[in-house]
C-alpha atoms as a PDB file:
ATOM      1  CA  UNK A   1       7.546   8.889  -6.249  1.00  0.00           C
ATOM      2  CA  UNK A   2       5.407   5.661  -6.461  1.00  0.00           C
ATOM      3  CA  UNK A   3       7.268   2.579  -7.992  1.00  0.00           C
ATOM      4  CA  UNK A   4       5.775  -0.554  -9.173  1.00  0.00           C
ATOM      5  CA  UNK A   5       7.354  -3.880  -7.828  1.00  0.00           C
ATOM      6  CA  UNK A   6       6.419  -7.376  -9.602  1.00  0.00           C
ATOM      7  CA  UNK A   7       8.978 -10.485  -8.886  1.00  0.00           C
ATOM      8  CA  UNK A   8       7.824 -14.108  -8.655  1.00  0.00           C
ATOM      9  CA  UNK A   9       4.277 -13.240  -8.786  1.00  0.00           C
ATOM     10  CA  UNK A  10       3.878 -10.497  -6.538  1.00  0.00           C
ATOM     11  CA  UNK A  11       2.778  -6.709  -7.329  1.00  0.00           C
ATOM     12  CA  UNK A  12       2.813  -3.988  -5.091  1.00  0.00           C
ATOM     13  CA  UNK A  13       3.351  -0.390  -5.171  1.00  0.00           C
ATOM     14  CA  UNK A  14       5.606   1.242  -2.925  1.00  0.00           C
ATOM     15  CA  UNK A  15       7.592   4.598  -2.005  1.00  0.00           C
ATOM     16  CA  UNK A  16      10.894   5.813  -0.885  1.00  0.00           C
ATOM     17  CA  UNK A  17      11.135   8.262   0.922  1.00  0.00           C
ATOM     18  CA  UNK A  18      15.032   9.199   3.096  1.00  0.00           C
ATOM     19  CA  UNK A  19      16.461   6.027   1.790  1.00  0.00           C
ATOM     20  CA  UNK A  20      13.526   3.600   3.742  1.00  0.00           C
ATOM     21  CA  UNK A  21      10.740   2.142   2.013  1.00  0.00           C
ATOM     22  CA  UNK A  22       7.207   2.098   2.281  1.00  0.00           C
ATOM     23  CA  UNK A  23       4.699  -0.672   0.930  1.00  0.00           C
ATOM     24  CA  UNK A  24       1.696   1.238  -0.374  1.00  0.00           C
ATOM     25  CA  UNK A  25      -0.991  -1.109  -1.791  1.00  0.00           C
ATOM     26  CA  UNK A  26      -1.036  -4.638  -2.588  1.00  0.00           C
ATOM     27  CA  UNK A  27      -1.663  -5.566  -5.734  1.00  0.00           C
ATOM     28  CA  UNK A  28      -1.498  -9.284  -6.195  1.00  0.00           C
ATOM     29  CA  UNK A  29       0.826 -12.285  -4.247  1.00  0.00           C
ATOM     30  CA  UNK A  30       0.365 -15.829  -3.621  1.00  0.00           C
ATOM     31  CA  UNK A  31      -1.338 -16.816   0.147  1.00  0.00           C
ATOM     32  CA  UNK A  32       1.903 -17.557   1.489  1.00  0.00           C
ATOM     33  CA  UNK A  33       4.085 -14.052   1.266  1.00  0.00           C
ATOM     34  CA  UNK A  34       7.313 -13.215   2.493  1.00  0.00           C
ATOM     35  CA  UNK A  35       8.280  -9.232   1.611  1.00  0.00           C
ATOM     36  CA  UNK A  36      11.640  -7.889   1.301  1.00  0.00           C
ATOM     37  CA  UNK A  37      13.972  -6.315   3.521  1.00  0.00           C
ATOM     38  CA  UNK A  38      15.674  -4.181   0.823  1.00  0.00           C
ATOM     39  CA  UNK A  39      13.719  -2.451  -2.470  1.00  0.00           C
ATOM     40  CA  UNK A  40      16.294  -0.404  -4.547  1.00  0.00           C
ATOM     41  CA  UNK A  41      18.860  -0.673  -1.989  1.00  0.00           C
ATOM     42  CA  UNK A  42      16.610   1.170   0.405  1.00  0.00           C
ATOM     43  CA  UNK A  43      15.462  -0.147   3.908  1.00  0.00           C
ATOM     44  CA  UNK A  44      11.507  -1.477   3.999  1.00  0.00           C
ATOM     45  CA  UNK A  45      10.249  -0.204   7.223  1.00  0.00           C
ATOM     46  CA  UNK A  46       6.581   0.415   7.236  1.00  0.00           C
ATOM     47  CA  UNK A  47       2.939  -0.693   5.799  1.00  0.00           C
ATOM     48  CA  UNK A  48       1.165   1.628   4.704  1.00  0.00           C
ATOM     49  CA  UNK A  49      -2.311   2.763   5.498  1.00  0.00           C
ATOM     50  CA  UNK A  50      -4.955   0.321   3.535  1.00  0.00           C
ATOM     51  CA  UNK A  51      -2.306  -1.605   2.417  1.00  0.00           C
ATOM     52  CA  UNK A  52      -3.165  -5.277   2.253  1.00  0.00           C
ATOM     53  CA  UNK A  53      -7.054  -3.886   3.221  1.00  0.00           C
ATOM     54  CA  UNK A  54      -9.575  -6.658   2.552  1.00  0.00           C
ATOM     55  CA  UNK A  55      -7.349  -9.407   1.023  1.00  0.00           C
ATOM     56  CA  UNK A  56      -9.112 -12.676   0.512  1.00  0.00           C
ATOM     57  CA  UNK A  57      -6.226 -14.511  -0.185  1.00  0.00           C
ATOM     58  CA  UNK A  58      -3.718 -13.872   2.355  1.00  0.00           C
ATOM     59  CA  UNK A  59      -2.804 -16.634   4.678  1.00  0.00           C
ATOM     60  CA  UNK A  60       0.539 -15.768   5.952  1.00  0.00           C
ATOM     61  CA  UNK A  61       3.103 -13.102   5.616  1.00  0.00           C
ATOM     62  CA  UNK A  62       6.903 -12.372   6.770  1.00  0.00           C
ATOM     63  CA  UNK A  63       7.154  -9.031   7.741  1.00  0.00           C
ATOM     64  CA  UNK A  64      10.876  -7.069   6.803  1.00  0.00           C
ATOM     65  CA  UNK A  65      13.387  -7.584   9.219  1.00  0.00           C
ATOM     66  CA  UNK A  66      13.298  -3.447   9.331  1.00  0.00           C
ATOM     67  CA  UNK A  67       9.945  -2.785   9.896  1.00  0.00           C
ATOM     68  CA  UNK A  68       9.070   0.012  12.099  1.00  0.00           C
ATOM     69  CA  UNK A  69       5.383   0.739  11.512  1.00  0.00           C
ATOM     70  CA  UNK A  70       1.913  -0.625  10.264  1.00  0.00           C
ATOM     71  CA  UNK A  71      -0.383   1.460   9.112  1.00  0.00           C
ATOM     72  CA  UNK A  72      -3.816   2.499   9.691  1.00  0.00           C
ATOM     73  CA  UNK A  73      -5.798  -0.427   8.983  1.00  0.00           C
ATOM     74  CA  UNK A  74      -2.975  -2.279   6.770  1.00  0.00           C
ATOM     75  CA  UNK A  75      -4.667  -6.041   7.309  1.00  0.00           C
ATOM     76  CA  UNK A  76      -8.044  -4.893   8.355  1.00  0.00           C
ATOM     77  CA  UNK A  77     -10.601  -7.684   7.140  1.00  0.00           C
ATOM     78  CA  UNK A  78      -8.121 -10.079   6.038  1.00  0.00           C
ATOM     79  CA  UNK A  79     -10.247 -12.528   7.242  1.00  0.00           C
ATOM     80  CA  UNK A  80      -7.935 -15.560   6.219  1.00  0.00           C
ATOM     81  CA  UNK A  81      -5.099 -14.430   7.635  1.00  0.00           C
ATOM     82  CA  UNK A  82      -3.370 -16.542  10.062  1.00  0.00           C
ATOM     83  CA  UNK A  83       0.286 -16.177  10.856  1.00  0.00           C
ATOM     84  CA  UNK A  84       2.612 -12.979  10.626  1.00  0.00           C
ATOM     85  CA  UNK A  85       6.331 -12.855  11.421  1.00  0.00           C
ATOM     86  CA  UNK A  86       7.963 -10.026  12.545  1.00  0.00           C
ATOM     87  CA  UNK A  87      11.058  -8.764  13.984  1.00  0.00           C
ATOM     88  CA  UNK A  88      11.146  -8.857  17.669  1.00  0.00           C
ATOM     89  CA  UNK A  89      11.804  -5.073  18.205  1.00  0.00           C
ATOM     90  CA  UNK A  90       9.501  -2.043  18.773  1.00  0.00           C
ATOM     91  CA  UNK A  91       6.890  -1.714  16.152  1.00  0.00           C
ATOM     92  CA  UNK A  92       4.133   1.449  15.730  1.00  0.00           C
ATOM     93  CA  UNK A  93       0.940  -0.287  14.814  1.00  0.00           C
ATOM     94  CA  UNK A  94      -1.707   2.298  13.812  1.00  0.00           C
ATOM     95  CA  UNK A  95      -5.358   2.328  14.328  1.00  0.00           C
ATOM     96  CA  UNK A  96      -7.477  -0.716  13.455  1.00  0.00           C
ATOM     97  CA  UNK A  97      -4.150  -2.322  11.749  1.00  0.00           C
ATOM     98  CA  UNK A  98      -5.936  -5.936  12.383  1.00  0.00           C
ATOM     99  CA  UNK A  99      -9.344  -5.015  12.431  1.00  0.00           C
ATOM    100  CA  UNK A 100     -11.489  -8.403  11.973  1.00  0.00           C
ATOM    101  CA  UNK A 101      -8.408 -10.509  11.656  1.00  0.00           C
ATOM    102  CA  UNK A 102     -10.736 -12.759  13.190  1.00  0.00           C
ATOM    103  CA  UNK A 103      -8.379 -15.976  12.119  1.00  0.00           C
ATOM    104  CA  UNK A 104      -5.104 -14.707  12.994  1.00  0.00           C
ATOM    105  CA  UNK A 105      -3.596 -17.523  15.598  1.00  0.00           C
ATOM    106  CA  UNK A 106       0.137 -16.034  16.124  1.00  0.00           C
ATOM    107  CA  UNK A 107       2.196 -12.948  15.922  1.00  0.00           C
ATOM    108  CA  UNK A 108       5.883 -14.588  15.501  1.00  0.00           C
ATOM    109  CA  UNK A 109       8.431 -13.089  16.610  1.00  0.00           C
ATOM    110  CA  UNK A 110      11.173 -15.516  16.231  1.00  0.00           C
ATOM    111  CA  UNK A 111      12.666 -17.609  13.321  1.00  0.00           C
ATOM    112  CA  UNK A 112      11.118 -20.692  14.352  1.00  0.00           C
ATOM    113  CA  UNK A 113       8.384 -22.078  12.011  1.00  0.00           C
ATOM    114  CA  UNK A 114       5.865 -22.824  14.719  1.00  0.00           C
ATOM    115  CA  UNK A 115       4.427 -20.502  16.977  1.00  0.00           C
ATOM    116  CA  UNK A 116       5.175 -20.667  20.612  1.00  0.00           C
ATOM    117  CA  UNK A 117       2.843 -19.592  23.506  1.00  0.00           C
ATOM    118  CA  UNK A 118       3.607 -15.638  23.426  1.00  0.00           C
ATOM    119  CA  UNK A 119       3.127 -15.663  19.766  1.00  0.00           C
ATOM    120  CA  UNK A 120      -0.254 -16.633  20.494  1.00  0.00           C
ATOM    121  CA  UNK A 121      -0.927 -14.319  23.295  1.00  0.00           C
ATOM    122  CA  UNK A 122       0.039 -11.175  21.624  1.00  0.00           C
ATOM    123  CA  UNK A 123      -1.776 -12.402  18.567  1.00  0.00           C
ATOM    124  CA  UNK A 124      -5.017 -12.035  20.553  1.00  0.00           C
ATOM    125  CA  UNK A 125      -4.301  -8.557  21.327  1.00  0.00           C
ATOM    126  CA  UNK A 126      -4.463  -7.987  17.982  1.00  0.00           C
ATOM    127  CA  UNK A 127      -8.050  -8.549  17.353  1.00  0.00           C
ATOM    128  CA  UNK A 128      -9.877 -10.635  20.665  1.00  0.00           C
ATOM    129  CA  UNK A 129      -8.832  -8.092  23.556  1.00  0.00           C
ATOM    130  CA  UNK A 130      -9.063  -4.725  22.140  1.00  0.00           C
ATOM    131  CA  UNK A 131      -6.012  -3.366  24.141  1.00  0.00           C
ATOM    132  CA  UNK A 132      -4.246  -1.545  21.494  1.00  0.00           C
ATOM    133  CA  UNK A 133      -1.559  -0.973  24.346  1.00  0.00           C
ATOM    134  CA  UNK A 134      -0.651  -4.220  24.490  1.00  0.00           C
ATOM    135  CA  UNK A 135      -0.020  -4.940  21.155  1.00  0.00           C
ATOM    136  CA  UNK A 136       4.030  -3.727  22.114  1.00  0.00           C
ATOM    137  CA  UNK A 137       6.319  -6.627  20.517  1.00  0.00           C
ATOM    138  CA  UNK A 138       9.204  -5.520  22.203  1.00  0.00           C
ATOM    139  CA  UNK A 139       7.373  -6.125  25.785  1.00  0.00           C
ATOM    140  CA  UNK A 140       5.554  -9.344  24.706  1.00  0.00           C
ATOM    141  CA  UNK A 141       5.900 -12.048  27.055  1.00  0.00           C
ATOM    142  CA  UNK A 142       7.819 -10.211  30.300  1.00  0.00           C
ATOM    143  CA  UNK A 143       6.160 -10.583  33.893  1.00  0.00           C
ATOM    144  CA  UNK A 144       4.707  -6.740  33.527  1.00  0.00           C
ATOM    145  CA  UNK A 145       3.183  -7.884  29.850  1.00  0.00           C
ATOM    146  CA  UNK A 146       1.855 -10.957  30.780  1.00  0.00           C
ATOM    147  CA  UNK A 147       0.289  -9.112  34.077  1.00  0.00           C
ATOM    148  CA  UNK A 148      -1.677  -6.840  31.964  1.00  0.00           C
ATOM    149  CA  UNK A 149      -2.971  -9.196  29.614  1.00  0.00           C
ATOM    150  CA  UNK A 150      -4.164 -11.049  32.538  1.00  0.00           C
ATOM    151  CA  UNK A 151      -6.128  -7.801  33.556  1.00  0.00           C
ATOM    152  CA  UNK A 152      -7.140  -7.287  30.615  1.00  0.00           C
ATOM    153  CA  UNK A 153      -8.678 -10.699  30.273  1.00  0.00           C
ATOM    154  CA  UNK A 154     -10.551 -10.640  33.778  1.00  0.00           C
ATOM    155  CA  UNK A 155     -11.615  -7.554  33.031  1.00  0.00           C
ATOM    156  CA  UNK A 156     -13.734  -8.798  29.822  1.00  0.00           C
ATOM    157  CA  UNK A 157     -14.906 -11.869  31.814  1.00  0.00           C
ATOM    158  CA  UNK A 158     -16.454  -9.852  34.404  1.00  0.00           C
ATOM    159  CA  UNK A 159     -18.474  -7.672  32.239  1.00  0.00           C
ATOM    160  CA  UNK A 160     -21.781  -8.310  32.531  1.00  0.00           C
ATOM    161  CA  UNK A 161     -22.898 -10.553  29.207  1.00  0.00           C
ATOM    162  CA  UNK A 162     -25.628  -7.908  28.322  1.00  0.00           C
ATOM    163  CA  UNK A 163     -23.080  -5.158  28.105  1.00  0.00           C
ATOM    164  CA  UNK A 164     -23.301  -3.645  24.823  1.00  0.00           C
ATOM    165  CA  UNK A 165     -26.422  -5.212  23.605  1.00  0.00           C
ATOM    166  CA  UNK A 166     -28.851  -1.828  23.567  1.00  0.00           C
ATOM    167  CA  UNK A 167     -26.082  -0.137  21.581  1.00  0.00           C
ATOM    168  CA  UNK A 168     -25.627  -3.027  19.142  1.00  0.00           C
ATOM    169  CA  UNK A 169     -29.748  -2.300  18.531  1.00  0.00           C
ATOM    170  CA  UNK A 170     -28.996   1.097  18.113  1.00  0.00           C
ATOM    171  CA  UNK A 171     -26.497   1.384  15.886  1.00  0.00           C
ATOM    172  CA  UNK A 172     -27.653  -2.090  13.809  1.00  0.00           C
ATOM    173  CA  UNK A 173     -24.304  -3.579  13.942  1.00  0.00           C
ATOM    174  CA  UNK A 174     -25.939  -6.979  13.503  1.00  0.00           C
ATOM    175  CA  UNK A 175     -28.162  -8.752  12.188  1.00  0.00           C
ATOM    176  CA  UNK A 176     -31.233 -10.904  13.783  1.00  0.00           C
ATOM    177  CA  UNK A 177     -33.184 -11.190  11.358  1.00  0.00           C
ATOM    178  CA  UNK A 178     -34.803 -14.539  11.572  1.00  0.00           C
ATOM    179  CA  UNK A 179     -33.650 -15.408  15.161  1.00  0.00           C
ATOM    180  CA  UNK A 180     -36.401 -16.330  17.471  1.00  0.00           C
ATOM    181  CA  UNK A 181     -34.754 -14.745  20.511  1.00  0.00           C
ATOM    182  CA  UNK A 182     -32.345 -11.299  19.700  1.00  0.00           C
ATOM    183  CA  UNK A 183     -30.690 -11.180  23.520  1.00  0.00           C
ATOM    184  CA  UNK A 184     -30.639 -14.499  23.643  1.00  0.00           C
ATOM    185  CA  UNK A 185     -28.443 -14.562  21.099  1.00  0.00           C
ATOM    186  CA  UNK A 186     -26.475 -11.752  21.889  1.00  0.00           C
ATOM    187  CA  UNK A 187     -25.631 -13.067  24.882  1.00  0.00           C
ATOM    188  CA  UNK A 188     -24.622 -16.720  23.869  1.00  0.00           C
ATOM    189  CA  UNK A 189     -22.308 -14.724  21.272  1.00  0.00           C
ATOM    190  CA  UNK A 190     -20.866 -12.833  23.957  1.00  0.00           C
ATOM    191  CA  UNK A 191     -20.298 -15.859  26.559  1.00  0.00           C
ATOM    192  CA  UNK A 192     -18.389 -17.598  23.374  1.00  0.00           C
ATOM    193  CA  UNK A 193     -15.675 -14.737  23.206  1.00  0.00           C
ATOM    194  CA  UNK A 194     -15.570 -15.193  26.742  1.00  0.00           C
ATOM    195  CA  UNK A 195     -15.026 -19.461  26.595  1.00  0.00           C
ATOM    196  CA  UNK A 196     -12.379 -18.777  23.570  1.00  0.00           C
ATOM    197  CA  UNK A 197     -10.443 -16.379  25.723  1.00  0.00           C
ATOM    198  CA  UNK A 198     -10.160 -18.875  28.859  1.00  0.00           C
ATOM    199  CA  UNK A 199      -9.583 -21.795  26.581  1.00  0.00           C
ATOM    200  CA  UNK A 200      -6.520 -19.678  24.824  1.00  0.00           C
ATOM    201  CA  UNK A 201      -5.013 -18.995  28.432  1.00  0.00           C
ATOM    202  CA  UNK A 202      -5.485 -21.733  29.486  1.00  0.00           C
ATOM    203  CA  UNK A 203      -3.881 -23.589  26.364  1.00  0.00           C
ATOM    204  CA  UNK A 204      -1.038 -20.691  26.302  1.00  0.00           C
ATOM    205  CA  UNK A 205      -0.240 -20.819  30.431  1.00  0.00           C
ATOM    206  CA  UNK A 206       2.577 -18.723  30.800  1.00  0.00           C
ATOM    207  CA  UNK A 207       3.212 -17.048  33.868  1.00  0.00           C
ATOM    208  CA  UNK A 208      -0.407 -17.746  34.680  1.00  0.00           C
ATOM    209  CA  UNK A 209      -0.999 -17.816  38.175  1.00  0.00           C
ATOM    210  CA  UNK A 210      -2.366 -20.969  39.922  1.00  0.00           C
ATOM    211  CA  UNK A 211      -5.166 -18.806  41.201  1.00  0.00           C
ATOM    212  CA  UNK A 212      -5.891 -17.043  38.090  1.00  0.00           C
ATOM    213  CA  UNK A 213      -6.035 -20.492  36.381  1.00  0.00           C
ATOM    214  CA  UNK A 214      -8.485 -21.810  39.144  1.00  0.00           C
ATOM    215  CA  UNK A 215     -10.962 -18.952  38.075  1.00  0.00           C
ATOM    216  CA  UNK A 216     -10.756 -19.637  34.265  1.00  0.00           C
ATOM    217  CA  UNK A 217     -11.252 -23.717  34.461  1.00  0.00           C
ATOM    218  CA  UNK A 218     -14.375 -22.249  37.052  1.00  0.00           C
ATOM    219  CA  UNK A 219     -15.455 -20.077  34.286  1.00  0.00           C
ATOM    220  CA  UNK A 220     -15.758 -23.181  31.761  1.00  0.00           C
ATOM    221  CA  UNK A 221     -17.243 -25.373  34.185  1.00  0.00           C
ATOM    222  CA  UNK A 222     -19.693 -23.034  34.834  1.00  0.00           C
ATOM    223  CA  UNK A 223     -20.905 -22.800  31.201  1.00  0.00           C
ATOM    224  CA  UNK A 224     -20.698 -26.699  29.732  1.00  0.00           C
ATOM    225  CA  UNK A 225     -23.915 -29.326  29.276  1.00  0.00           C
ATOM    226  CA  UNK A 226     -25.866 -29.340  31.806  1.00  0.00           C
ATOM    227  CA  UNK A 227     -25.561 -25.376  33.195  1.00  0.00           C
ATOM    228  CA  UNK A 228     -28.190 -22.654  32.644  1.00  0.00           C
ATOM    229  CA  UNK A 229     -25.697 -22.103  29.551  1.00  0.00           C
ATOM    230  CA  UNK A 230     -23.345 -24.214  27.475  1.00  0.00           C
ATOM    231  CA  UNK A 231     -20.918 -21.917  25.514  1.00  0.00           C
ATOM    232  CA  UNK A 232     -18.058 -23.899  26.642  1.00  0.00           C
ATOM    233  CA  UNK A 233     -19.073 -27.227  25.498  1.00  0.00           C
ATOM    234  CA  UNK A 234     -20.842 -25.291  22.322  1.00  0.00           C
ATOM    235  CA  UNK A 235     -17.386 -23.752  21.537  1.00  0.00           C
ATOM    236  CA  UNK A 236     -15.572 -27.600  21.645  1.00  0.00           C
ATOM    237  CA  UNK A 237     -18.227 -29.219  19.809  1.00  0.00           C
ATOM    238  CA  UNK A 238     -18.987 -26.265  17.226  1.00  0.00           C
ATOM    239  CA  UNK A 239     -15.736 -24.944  16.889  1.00  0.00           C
ATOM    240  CA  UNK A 240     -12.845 -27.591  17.734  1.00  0.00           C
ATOM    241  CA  UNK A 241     -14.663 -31.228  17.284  1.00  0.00           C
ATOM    242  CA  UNK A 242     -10.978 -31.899  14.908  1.00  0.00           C
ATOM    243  CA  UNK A 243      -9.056 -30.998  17.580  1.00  0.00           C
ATOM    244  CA  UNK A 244      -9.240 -33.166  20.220  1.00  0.00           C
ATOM    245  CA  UNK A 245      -7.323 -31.106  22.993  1.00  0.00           C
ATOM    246  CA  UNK A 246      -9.915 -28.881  23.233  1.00  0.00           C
ATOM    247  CA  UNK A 247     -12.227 -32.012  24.942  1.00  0.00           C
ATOM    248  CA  UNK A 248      -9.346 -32.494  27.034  1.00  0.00           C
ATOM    249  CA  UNK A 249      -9.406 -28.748  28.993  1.00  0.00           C
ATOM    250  CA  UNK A 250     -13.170 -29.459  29.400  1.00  0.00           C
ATOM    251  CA  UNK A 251     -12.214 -32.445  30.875  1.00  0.00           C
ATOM    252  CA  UNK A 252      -9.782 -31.196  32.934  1.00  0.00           C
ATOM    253  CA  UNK A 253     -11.587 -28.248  33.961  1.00  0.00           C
ATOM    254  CA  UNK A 254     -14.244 -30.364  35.867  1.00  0.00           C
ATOM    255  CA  UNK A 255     -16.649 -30.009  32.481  1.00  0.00           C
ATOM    256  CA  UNK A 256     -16.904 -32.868  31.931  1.00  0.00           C
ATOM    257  CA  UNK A 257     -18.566 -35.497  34.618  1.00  0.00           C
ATOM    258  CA  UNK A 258     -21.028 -38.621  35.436  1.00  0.00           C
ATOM    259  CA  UNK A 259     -23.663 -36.944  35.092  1.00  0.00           C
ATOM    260  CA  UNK A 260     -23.161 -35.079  31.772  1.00  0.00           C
ATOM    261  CA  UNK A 261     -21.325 -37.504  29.651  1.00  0.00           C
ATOM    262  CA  UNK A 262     -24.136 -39.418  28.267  1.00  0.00           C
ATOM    263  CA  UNK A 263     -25.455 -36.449  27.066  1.00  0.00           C
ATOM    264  CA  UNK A 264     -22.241 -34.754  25.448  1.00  0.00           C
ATOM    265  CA  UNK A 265     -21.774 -38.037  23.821  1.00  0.00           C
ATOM    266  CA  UNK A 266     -25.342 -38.027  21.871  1.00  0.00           C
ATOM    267  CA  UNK A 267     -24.893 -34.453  21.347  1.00  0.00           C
ATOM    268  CA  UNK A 268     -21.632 -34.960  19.222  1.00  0.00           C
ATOM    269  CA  UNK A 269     -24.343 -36.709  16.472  1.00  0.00           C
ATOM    270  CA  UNK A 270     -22.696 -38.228  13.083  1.00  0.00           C
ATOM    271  CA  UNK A 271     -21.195 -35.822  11.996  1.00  0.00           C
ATOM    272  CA  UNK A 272     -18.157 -35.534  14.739  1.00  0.00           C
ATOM    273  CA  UNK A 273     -17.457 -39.323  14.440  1.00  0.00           C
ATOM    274  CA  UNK A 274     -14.039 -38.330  15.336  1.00  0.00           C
ATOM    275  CA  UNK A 275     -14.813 -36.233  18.419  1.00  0.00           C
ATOM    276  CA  UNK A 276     -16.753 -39.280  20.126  1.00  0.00           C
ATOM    277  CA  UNK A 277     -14.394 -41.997  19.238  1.00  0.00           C
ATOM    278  CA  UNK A 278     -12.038 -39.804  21.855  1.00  0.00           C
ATOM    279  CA  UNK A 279     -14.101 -39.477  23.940  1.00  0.00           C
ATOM    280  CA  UNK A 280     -14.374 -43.089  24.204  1.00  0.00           C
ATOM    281  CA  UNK A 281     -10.815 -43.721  24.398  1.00  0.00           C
ATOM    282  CA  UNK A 282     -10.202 -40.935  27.004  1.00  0.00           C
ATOM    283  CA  UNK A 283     -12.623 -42.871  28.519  1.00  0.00           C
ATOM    284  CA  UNK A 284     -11.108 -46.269  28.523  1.00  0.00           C
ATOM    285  CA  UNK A 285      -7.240 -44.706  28.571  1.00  0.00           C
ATOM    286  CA  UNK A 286      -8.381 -42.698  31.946  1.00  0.00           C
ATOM    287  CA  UNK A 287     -10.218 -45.408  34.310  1.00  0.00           C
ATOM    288  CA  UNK A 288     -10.155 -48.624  31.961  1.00  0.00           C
ATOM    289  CA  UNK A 289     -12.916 -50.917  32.940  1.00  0.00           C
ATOM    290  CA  UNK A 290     -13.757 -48.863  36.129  1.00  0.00           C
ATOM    291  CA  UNK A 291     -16.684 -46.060  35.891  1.00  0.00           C
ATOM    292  CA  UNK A 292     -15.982 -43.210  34.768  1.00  0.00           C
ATOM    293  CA  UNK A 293     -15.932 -41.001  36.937  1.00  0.00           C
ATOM    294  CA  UNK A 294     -15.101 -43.383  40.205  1.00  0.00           C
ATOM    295  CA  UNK A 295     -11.763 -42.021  40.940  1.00  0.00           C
ATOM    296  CA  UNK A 296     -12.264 -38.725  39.050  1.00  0.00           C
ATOM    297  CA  UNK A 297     -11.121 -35.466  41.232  1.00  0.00           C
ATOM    298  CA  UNK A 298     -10.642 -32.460  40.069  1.00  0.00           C
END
């Protein structure tokens, strides 16, 4: 039988079924949401299919302490969601159950309020690496996990950038209208994936090999102002010019140099006031009165 639930401003329905529960479809809840481990006395263990499908509100949720599955597409589009908690423990997560989560930044799986590095990682399974197979919480973070993500991320750096772009034409999954050049798009959209996944293994280094790490800070200095393509820099500037740390890989990766500052600096414009006033002072806090890039080595 389906039940109604409304307490402190949320409203869902949900089902019992052999004394566990099952939360059927969302019906209204503030952004922040933490559910229940207990409805009627009975143990919450799953999400069902559709669930929280398309919720424009959702920002963060606290998943049961019980919870054994996640339906078939149970966040799909939440588009603002950003943090889930979860019970450390194995968890069945159904087809597309994060589809276009494009925001969601970390999978916790302890009590702590901030997300550590793992969180992160296995967040991007979610929706950035399209392994289903390693979206396994219990695994998360051991040597054999972390060795497969790594795969999994070389293997998506290595694909050629125009892989996919005759089927995308075919089947009309975007839209170009108005762009001057439709591969040349295509591919700058596909290098960007590419920048955000080195930049979040490189921010989220655990158990990342010193070789492996080589290769990624390669891949960004490969692609910042100045190359045949600038995704990397495109991504900091476009993407990150509030966060400053993001500056500092580039940096650190050998993106940044003598003769590209002048031009990253102009390219910042007005409007990231705040990105070029650190730039200054990495500047100055780096090699003081000397030039810039006298002692640099990377």
């Amino acid at each position: 039988m389906i039940k109604e639930w409304t307490e402190e401003g949320i409203a869902f329905q949900y089902e019992i079924k052999e004394n566990t529960v099952c939360i059927l479809n969302w019906k209204d809840g503030p952004a922040k949401v933490e559910l229940p481990d207990y409805i009627d006395g009975a143990l919450v263990t799953a999400i069902g299919r559709k669930a929280f499908l398309s919720n424009k509100r959702l920002m963060e949720i606290r998943l049961p302490s019980g919870i054994t599955r996640i339906g078939e597409w149970a966040f799909a589009y939440c588009g603002r969601l950003q943090r889930i908690w979860l019970p450390k423990r194995k968890i069945l997560f159904e087809k597309g159950a994060f589809l276009q989560c494009e925001n969601l930044e970390a999978m916790i799986m302890t009590e702590m309020s901030e997300p550590e590095q793992c969180d992160r990682l296995l967040a991007a399974t979610a929706h950035k690496l399209d392994a289903p197979y390693l979206l396994d919480v219990a695994a998360a973070g051991t040597p054999s996990w972390l060795q497969q993500w790594d795969a999994r991320l070389t293997e998506l750096i290595e694909r050629p950038d125009r892989d996919g772009y005759s089927q995308t034409l075919l089947c009309g999954e975007e839209d170009y209208e108005g762009r001057d050049n439709d591969l040349n798009y295509f591919l700058n959209q596909k290098r960007r994936a590419k920048v955000r996944l080195c930049m979040l293994r490189l921010m989220n280094d655990m158990g990342l090999s010193a070789e492996r790490k080589k290769w990624l800070e390669e891949y960004l200095k490969s692609h910042t102002k100045g190359c045949s393509s600038e995704e990397a820099w495109e991504v900091v500037r476009d993407e990150h010019g509030q966060e400053p740390q993001y500056f500092d890989l580039l940096l650190e990766c050998g993106g940044v140099d003598e003769q590209n500052f002048d031009a990253l600096l102009a390219d910042t414009g007005n409007e990231l006031a705040e990105l070029k006033a650190h730039m200054l002072r990495r500047k100055e806090e780096l090699f003081g009165d000397r030039d810039f890039f006298d002692s640099l080595s990377f």
